[in-house]
PDB file of N, CA and C in Angstrom:
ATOM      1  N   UNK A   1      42.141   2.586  34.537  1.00  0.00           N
ATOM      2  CA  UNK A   1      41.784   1.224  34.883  1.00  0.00           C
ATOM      3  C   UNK A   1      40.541   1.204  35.764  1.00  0.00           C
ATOM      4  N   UNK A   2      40.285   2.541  36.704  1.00  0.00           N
ATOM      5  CA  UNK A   2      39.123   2.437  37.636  1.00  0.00           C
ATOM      6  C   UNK A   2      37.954   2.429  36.769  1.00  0.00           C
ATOM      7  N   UNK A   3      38.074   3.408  35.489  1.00  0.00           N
ATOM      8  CA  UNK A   3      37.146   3.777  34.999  1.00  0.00           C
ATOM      9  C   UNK A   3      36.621   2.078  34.394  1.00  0.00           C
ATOM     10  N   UNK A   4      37.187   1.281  33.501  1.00  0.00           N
ATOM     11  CA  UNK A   4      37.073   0.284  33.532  1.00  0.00           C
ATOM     12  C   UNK A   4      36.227  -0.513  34.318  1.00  0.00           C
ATOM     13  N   UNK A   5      36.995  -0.760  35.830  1.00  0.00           N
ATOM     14  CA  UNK A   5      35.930  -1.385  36.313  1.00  0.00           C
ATOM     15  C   UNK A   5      35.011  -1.253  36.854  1.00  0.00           C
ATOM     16  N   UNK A   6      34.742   0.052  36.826  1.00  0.00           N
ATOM     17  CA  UNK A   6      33.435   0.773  37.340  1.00  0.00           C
ATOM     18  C   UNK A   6      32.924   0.204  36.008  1.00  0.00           C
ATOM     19  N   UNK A   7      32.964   0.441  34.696  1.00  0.00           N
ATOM     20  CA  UNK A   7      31.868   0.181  33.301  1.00  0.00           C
ATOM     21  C   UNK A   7      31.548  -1.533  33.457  1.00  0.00           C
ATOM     22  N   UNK A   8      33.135  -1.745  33.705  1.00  0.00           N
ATOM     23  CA  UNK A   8      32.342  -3.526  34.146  1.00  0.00           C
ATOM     24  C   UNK A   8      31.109  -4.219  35.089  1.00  0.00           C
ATOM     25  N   UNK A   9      31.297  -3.118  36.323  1.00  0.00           N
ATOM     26  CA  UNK A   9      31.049  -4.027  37.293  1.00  0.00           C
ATOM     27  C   UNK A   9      28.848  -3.239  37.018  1.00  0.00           C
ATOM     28  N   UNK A  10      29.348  -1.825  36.545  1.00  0.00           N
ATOM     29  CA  UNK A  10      27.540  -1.540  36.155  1.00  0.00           C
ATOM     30  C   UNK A  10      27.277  -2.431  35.208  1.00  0.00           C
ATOM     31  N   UNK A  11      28.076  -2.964  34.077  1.00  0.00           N
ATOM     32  CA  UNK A  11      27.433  -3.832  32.883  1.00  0.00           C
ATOM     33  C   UNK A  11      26.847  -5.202  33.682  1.00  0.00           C
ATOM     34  N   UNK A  12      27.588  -5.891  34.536  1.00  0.00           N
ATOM     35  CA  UNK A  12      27.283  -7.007  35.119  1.00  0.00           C
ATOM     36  C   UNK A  12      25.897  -6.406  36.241  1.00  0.00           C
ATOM     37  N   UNK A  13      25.915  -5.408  37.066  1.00  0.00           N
ATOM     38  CA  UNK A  13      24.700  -5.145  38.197  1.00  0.00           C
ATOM     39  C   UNK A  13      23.257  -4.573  36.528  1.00  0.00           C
ATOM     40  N   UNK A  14      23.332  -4.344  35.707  1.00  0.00           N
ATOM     41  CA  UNK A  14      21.892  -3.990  34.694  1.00  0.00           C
ATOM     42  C   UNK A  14      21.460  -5.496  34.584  1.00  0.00           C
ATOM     43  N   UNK A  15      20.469  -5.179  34.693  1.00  0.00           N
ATOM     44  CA  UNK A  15      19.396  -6.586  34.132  1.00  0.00           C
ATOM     45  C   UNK A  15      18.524  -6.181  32.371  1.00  0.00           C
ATOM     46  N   UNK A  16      19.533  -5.577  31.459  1.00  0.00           N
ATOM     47  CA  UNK A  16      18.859  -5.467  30.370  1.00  0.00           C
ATOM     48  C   UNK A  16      19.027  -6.735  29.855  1.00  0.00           C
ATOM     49  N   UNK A  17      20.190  -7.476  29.959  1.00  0.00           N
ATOM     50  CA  UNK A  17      20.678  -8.243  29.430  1.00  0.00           C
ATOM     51  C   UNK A  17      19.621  -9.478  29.483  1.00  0.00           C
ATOM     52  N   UNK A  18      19.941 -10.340  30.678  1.00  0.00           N
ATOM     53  CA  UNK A  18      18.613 -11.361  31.291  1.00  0.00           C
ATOM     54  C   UNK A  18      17.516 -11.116  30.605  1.00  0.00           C
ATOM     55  N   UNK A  19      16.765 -10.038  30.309  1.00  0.00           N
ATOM     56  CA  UNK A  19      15.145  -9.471  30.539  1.00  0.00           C
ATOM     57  C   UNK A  19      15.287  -9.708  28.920  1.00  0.00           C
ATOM     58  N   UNK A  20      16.342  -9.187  28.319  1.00  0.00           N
ATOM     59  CA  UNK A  20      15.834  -9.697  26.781  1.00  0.00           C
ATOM     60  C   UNK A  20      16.043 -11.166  26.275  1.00  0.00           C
ATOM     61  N   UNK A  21      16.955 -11.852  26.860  1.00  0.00           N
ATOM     62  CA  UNK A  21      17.103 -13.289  27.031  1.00  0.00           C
ATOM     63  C   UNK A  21      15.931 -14.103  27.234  1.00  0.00           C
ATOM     64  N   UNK A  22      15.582 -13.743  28.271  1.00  0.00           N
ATOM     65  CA  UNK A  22      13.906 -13.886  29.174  1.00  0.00           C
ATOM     66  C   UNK A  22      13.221 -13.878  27.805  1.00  0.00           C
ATOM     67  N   UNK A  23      12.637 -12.544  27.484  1.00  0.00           N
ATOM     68  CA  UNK A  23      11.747 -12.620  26.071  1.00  0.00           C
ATOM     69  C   UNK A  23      11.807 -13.377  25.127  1.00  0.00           C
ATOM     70  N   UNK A  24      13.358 -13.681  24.652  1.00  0.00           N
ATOM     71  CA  UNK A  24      13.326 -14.086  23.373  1.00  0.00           C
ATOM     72  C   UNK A  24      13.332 -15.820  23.682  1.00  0.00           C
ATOM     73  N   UNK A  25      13.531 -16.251  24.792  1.00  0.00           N
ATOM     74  CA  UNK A  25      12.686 -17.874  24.876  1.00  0.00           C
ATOM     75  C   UNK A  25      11.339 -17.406  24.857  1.00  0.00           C
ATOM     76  N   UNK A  26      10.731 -16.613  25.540  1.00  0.00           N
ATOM     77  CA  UNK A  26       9.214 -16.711  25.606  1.00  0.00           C
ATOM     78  C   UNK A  26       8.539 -16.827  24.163  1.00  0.00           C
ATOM     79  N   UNK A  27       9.144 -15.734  23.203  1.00  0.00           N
ATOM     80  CA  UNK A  27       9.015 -15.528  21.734  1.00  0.00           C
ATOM     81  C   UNK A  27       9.139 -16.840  21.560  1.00  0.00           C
ATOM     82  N   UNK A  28      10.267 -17.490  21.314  1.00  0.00           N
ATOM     83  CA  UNK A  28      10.348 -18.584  20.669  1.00  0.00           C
ATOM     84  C   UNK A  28       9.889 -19.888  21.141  1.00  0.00           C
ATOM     85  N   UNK A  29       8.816 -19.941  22.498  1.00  0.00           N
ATOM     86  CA  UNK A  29       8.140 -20.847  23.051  1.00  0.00           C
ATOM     87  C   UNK A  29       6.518 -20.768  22.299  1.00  0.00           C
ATOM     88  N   UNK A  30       6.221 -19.646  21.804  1.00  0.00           N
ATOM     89  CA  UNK A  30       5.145 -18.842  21.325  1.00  0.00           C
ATOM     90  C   UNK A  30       4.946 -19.331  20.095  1.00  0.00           C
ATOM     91  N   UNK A  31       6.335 -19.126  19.465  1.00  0.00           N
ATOM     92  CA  UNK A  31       6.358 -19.599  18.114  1.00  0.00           C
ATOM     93  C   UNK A  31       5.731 -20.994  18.182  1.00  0.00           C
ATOM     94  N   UNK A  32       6.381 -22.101  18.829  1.00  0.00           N
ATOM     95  CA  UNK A  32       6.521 -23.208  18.258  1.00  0.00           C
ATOM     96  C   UNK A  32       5.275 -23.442  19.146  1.00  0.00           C
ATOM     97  N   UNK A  33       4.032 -23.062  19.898  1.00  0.00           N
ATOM     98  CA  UNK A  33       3.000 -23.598  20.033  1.00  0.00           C
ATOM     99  C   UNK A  33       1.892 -22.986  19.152  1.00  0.00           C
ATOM    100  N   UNK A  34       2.182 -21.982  18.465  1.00  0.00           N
ATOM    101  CA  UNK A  34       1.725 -21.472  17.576  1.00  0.00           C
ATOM    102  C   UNK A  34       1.785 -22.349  15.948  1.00  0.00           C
ATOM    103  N   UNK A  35       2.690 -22.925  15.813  1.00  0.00           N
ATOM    104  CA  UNK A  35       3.425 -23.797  14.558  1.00  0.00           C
ATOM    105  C   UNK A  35       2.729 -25.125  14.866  1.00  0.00           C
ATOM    106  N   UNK A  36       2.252 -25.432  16.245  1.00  0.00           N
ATOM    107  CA  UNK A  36       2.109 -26.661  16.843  1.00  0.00           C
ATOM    108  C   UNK A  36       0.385 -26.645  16.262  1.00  0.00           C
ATOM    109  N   UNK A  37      -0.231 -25.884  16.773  1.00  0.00           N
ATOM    110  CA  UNK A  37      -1.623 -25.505  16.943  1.00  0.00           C
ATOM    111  C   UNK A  37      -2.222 -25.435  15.648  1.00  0.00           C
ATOM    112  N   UNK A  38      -1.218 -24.692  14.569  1.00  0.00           N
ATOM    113  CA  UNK A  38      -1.710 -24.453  13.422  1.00  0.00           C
ATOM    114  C   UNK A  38      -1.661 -25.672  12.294  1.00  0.00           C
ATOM    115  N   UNK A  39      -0.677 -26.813  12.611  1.00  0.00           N
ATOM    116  CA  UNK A  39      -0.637 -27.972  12.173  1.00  0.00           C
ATOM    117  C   UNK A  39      -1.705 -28.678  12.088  1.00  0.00           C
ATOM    118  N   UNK A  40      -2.129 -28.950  13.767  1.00  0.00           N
ATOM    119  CA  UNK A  40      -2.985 -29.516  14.043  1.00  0.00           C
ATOM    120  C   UNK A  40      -4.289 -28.975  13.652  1.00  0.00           C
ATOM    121  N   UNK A  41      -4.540 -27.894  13.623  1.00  0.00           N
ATOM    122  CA  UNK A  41      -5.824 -27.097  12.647  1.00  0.00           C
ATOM    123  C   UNK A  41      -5.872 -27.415  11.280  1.00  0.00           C
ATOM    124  N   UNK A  42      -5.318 -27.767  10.743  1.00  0.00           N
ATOM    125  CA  UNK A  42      -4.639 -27.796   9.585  1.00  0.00           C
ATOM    126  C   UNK A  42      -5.003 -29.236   9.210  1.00  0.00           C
ATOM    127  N   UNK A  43      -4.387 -30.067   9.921  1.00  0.00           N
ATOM    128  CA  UNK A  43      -4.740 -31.479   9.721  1.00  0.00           C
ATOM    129  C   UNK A  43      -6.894 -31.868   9.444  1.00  0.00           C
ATOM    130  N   UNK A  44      -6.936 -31.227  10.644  1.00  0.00           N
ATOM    131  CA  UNK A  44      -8.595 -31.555  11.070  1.00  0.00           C
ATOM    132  C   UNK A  44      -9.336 -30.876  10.115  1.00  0.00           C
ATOM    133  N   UNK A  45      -8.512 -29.905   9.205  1.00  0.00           N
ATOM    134  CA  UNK A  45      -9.554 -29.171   8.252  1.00  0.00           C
ATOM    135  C   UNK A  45      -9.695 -29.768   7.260  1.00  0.00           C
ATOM    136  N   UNK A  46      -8.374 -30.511   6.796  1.00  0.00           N
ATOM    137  CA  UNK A  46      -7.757 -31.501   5.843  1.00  0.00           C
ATOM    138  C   UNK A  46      -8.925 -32.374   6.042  1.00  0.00           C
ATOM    139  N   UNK A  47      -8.605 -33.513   6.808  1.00  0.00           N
ATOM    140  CA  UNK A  47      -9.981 -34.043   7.280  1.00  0.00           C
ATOM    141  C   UNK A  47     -11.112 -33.745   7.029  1.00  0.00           C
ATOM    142  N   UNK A  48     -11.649 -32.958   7.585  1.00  0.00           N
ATOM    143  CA  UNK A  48     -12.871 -32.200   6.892  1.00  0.00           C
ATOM    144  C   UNK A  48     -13.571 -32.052   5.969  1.00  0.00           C
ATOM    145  N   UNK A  49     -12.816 -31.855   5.454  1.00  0.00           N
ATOM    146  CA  UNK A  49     -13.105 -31.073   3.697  1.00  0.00           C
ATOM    147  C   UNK A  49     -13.262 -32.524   2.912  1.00  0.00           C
ATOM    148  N   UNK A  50     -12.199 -33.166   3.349  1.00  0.00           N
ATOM    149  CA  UNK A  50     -12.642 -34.665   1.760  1.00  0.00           C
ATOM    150  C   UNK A  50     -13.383 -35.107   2.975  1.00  0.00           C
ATOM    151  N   UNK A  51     -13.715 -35.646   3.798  1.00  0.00           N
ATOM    152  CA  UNK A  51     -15.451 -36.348   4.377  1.00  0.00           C
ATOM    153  C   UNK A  51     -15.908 -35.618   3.136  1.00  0.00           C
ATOM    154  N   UNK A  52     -16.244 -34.113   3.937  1.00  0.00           N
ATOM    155  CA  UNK A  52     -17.335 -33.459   2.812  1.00  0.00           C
ATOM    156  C   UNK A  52     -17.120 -33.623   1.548  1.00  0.00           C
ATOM    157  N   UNK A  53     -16.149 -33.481   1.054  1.00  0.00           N
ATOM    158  CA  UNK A  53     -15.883 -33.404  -0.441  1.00  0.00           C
ATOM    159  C   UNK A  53     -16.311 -34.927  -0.995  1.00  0.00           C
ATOM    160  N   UNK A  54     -16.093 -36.889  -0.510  1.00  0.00           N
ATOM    161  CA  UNK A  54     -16.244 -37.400  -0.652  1.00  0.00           C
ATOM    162  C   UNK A  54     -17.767 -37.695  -0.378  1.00  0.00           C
ATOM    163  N   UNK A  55     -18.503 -37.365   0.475  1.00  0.00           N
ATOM    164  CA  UNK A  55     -19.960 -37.067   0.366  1.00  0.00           C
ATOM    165  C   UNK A  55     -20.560 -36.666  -0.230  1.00  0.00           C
ATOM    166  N   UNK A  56     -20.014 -35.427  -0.977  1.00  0.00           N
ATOM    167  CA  UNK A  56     -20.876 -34.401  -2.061  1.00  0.00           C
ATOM    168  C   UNK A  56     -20.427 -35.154  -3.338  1.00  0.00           C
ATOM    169  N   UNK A  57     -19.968 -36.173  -3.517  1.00  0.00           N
ATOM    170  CA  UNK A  57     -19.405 -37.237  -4.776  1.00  0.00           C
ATOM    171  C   UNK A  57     -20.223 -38.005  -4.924  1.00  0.00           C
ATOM    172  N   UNK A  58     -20.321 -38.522  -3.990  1.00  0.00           N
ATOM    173  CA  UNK A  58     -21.437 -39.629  -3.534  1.00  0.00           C
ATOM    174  C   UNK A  58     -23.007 -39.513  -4.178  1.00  0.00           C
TER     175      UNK A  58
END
């Protein structure tokens, strides 16, 4: 039973746990300004292109 809570009480004092928690919001904060950014690039190129494309019609 000691052995036990000795494995418990080191699993609870490691900070591996937190630190990959930690990352994987950062990852997935990354993502979605990345998804955000590329939309919006996306849009303005959209844009872009028929101006030009409706100009070169013209």
């Amino acid at each position: 039973m000691r052995s036990l809570t000795k494995k418990l009480v080191s699993f609870v004092k490691k900070e591996d746990g937190p630190t990959a928690v930690e990352y994987a919001v950062m990852l997935a904060l990354i993502v979605v300004v990345c998804i955000a950014a590329i939309s919006a690039l996306g849009k303005n190129a959209n844009n872009t292109f028929s101006k030009v494309g409706s100009a070169v019609n013209q």
